[in-house]
Protein backbone atom coordinates (compact mmCIF):
# COMPACT_ATOMS: atom_id res chain seq x y z
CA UNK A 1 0.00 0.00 0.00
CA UNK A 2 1.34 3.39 -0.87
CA UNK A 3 2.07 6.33 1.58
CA UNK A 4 -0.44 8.74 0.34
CA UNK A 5 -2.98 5.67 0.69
CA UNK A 6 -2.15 5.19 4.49
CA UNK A 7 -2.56 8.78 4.92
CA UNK A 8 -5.95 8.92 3.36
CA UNK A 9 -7.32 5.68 5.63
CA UNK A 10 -6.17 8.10 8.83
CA UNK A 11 -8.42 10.76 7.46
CA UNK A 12 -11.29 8.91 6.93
CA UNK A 13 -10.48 7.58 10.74
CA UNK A 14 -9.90 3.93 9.67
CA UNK A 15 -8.01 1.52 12.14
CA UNK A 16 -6.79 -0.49 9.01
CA UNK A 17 -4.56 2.66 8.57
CA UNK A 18 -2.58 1.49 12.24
CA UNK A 19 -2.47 -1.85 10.52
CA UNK A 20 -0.67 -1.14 7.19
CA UNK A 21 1.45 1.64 9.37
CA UNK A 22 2.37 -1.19 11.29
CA UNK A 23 3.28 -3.06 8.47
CA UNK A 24 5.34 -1.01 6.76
CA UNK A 25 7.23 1.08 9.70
CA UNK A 26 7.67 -0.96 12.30
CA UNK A 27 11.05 -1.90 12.13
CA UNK A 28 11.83 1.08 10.56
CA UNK A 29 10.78 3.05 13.67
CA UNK A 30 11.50 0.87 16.40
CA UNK A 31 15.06 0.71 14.72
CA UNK A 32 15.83 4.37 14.82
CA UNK A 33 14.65 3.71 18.78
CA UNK A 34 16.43 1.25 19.51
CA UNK A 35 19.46 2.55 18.29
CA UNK A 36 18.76 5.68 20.63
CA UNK A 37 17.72 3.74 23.44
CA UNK A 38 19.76 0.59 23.65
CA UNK A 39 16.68 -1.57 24.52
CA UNK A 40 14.56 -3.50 21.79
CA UNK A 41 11.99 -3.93 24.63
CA UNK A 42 11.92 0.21 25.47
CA UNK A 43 11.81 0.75 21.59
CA UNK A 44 8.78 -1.46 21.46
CA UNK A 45 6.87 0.68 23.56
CA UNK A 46 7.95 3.77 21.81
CA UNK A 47 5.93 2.23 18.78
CA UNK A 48 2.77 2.35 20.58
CA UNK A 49 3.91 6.12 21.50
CA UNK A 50 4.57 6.34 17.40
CA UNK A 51 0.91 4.76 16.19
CA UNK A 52 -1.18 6.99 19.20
CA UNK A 53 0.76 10.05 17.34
CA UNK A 54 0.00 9.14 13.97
CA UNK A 55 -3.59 9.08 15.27
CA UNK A 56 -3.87 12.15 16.99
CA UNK A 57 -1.38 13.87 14.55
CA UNK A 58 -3.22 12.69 10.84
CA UNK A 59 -5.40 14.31 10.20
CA UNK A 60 -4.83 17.53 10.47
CA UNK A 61 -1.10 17.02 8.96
CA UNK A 62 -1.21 15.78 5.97
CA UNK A 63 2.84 14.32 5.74
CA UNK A 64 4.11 13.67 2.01
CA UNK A 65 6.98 11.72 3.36
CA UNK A 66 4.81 9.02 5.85
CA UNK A 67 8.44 7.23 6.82
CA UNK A 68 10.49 10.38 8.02
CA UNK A 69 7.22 12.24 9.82
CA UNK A 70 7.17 8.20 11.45
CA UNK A 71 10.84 8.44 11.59
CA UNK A 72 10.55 12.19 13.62
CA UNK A 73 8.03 10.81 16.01
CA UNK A 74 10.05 7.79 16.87
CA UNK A 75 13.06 9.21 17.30
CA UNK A 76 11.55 12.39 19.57
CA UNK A 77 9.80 9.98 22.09
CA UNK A 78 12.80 8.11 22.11
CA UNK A 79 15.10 10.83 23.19
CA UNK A 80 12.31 11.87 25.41
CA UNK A 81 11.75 8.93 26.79
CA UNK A 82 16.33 8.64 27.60
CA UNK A 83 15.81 12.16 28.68
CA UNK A 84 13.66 11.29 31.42
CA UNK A 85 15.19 7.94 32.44
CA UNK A 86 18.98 9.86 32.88
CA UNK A 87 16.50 12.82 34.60
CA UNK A 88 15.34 10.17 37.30
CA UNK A 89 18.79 8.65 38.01
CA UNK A 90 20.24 11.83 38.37
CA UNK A 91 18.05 13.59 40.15
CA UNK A 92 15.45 11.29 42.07
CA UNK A 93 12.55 12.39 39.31
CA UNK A 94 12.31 16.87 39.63
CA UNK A 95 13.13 16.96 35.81
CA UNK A 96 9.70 15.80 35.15
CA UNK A 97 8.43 17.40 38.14
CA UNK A 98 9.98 20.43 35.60
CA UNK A 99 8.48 18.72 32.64
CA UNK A 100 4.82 19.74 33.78
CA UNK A 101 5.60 22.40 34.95
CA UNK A 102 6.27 23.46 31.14
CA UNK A 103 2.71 22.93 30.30
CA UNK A 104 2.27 25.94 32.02
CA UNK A 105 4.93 28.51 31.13
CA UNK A 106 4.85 30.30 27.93
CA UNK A 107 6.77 29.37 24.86
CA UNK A 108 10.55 30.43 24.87
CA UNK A 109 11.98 34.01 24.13
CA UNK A 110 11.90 35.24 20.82
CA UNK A 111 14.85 35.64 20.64
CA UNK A 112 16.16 32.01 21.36
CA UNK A 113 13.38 31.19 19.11
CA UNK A 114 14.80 32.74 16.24
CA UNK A 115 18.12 31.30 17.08
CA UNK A 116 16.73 27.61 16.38
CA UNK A 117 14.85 29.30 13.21
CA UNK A 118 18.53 30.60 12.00
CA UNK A 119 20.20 27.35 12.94
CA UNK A 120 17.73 25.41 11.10
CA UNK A 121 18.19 27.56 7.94
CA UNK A 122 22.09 27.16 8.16
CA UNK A 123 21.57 23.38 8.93
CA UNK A 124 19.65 22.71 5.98
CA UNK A 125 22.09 25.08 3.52
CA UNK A 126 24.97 23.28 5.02
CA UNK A 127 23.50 20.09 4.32
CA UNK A 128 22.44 20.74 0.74
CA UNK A 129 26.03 21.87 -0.49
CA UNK A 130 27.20 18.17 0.51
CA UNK A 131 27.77 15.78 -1.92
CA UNK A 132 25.08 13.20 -1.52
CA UNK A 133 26.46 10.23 0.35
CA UNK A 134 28.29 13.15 3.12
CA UNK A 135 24.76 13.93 3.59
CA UNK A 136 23.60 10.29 3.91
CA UNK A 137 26.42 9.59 6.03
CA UNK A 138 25.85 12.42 8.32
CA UNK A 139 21.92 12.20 8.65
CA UNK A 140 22.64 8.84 9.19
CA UNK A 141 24.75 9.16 11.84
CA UNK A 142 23.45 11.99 13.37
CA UNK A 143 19.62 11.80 12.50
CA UNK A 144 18.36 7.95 12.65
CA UNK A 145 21.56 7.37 15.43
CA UNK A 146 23.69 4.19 13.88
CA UNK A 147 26.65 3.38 14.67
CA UNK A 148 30.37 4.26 12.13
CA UNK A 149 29.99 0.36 12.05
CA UNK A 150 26.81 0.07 10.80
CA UNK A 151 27.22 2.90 8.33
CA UNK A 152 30.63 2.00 7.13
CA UNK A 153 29.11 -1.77 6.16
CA UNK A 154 25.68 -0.13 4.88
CA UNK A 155 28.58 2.22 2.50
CA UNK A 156 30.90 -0.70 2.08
CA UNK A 157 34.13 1.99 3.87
CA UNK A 158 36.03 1.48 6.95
CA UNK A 159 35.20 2.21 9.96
CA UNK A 160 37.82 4.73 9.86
CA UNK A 161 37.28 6.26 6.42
CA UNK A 162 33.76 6.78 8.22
CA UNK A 163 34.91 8.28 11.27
CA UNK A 164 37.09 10.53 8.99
CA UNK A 165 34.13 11.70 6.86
CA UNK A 166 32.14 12.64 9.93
CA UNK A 167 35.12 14.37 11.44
CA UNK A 168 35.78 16.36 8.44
CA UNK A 169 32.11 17.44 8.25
CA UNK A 170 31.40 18.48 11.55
CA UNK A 171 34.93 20.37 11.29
CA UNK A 172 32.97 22.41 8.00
CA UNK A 173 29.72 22.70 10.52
CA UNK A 174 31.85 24.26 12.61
CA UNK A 175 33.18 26.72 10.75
CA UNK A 176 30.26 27.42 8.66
CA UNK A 177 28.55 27.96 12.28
CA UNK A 178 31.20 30.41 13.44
CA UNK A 179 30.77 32.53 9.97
CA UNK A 180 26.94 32.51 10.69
CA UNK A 181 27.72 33.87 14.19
CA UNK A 182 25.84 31.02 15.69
CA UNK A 183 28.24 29.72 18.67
CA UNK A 184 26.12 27.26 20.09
């Protein structure tokens, strides 16, 4: 079944729509959090985090890319989820004690919210002047979280060669950060 197919059963409210997502994403999602979260078990339960998204989320977003908006959702409740667990070991649970208390605060500055608006924008630029497999290699490393090994067998390079590629692009990032004036 195609994308723009699953998307459609969501907006006419269909539960076959959970089905065929589960069919076609499932690994794909509880990859990206398993490879953030080190558990197979813990990524399992971020899928049920995933499909009550898709729910609530389709309609009204209408996502042309149904794997990467999938993809998004996984990996955010998956670093939300390690977020959390490090929060209660290191501090016996007041991060999410801090978490609701969110709900009720308004929205960051403007300012720091046009800093992640200008970061974006340079991320994205910076991105696009890569060749190709740079980009893959970096979204793929720093996006869906695998490991140099698993990228440097998925590219068919060393394990160095893919270390070295990273290296080299975050050195660019760098720099191209520092000429933007964004010092993070």
């Amino acid at each position: 079944m195609q994308d723009w197919e699953i998307v459609e059963l969501y907006f006419k409210r269909e539960e076959q729509a959970l089905e065929k997502t589960a069919e076609k994403y499932k690994n794909y999602c509880v990859s990206i959090a398993e490879r953030i979260l080190g558990s197979r078990e813990d990524a399992e339960e971020i899928w049920n985090d995933v499909l009550s998204a898709a729910w609530n989320l389709i309609p009204p977003n209408k996502p042309e890319h149904l794997n990467l908006y999938l993809g998004k959702i996984a990996r955010n409740a998956a670093l939300k989820k390690l977020e959390t667990e490090k929060a209660k070991k290191r501090d016996g649970g007041i991060k999410i004690q801090l978490d609701e208390l969110a709900e009720c605060i308004p929205a960051p500055l403007f300012e720091e919210q046009a800093d992640l608006i200008a970061l974006r924008d340079v991320l994205n630029a910076f991105l696009a002047k890569l060749p190709k497999e740079q980009r893959n290699i970096f979204l793929r490393r720093y996006w869906l979280c695998e490991g140099v090994k698993e990228i440097a067998k998925r590219f068919g390079y060393s394990e160095n060669k893919v270390s070295m590629i990273l290296f080299r692009i975050r050195k660019r990032l760098k720099k191209e950060l520092e000429k933007e004036e964004l010092n993070l």
